[in-house]
Protein backbone atom coordinates (compact mmCIF):
# COMPACT_ATOMS: atom_id res chain seq x y z
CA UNK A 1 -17.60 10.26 -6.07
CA UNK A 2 -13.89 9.79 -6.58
CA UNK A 3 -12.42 11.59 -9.86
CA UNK A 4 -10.39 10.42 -12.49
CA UNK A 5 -7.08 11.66 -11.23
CA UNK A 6 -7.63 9.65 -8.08
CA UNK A 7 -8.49 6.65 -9.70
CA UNK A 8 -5.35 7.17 -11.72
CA UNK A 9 -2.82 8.05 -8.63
CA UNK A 10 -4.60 5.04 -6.29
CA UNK A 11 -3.62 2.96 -9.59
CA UNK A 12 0.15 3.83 -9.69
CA UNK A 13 0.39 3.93 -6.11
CA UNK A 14 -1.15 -0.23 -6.11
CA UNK A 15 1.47 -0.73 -9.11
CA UNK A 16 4.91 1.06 -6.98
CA UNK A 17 3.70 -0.76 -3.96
CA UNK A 18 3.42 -4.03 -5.56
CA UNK A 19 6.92 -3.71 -7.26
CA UNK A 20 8.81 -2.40 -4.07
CA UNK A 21 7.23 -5.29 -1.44
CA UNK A 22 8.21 -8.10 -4.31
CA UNK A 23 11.62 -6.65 -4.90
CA UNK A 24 12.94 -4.70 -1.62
CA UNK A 25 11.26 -6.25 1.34
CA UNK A 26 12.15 -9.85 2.73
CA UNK A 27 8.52 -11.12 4.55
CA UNK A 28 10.19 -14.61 5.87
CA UNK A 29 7.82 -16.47 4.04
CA UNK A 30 4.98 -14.55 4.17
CA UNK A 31 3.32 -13.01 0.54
CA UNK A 32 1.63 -9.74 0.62
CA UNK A 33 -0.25 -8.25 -1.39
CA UNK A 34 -1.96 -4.75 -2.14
CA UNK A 35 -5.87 -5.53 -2.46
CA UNK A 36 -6.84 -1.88 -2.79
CA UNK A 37 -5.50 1.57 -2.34
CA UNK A 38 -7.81 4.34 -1.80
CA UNK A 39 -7.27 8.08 -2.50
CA UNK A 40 -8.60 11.00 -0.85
CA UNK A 41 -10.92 13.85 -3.35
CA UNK A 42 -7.71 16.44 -2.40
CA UNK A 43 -5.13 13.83 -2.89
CA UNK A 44 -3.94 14.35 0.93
CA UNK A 45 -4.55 11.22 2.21
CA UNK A 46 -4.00 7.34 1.00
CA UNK A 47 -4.99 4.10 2.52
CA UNK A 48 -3.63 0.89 1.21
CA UNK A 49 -5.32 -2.59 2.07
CA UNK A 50 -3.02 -4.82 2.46
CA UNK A 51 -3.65 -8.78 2.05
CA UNK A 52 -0.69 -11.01 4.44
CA UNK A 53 -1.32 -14.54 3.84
CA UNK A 54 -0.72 -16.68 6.04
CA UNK A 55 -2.54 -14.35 8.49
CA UNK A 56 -0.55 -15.40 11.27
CA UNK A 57 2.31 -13.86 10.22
CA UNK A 58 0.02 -10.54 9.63
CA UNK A 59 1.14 -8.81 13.12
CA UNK A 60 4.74 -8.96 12.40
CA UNK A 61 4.59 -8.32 8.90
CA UNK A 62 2.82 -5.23 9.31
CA UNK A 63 4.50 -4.35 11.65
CA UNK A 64 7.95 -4.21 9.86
CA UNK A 65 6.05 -2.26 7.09
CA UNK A 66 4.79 0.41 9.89
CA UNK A 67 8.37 0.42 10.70
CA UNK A 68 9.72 1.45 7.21
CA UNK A 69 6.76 3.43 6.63
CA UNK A 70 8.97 6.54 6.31
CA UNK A 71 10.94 5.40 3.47
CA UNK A 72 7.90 3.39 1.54
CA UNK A 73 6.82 7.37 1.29
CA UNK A 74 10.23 8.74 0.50
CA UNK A 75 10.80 6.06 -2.53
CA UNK A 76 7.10 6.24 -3.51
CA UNK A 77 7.42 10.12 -4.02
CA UNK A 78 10.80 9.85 -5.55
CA UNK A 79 9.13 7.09 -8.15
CA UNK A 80 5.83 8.98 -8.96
CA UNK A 81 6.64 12.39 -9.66
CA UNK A 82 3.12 12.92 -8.32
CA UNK A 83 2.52 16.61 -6.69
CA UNK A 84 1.36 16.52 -3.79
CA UNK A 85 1.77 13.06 -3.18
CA UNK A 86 -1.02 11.56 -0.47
CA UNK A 87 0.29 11.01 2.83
CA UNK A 88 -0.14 6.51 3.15
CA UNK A 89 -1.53 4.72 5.68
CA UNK A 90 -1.85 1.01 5.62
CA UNK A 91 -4.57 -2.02 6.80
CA UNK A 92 -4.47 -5.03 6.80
CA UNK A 93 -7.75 -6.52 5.29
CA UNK A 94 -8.10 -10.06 5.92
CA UNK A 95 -8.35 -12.65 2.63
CA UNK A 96 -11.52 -14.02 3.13
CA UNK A 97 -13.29 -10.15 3.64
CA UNK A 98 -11.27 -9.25 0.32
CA UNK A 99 -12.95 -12.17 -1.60
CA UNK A 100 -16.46 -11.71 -1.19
């Protein structure tokens, strides 16, 4: 069962990411899009489903995101104030899986 303090950082975590891909990262004409971010019971550990449409870009999109994984950390801890703040990992979740 995940508590309401991990509901609450997997919710601010979705909102930062959202706001840093729109406004810091240039995808070439790709949009993506956080479908889900999941939190850990010890807050350690987050995983954040990303949605890359159109999916044939998805390779090279996440792979410039694994790339600046580092500093998507480093800016999310600086934003959140959140102690300790989960280590993220990303996925890519295809569009039609995130639909149904």
């Amino acid at each position: 069962m995940r508590t309401y303090r991990n509901l609450r950082v997997a919710e601010r975590i979705n909102q930062e990411l959202s706001l840093l891909f729109s406004r810091d990262f240039d995808f070439g004409g790709a949009m993506v899009t956080v479908i889900e971010v999941i939190v850990d019971e010890k807050l350690l550990r987050a995983v954040v489903k990303l949605g890359i449409i159109p999916e044939e870009r998805g390779p090279q999109v996440f792979f410039m995101i694994q790339k600046s994984q580092r500093d998507i950390q480093k800016k999310l801890t600086y934003l959140l104030h959140i102690r300790p703040m989960p280590h993220i990992s990303f996925q890519i979740e295809r569009v039609e899986e995130a639909a149904t």
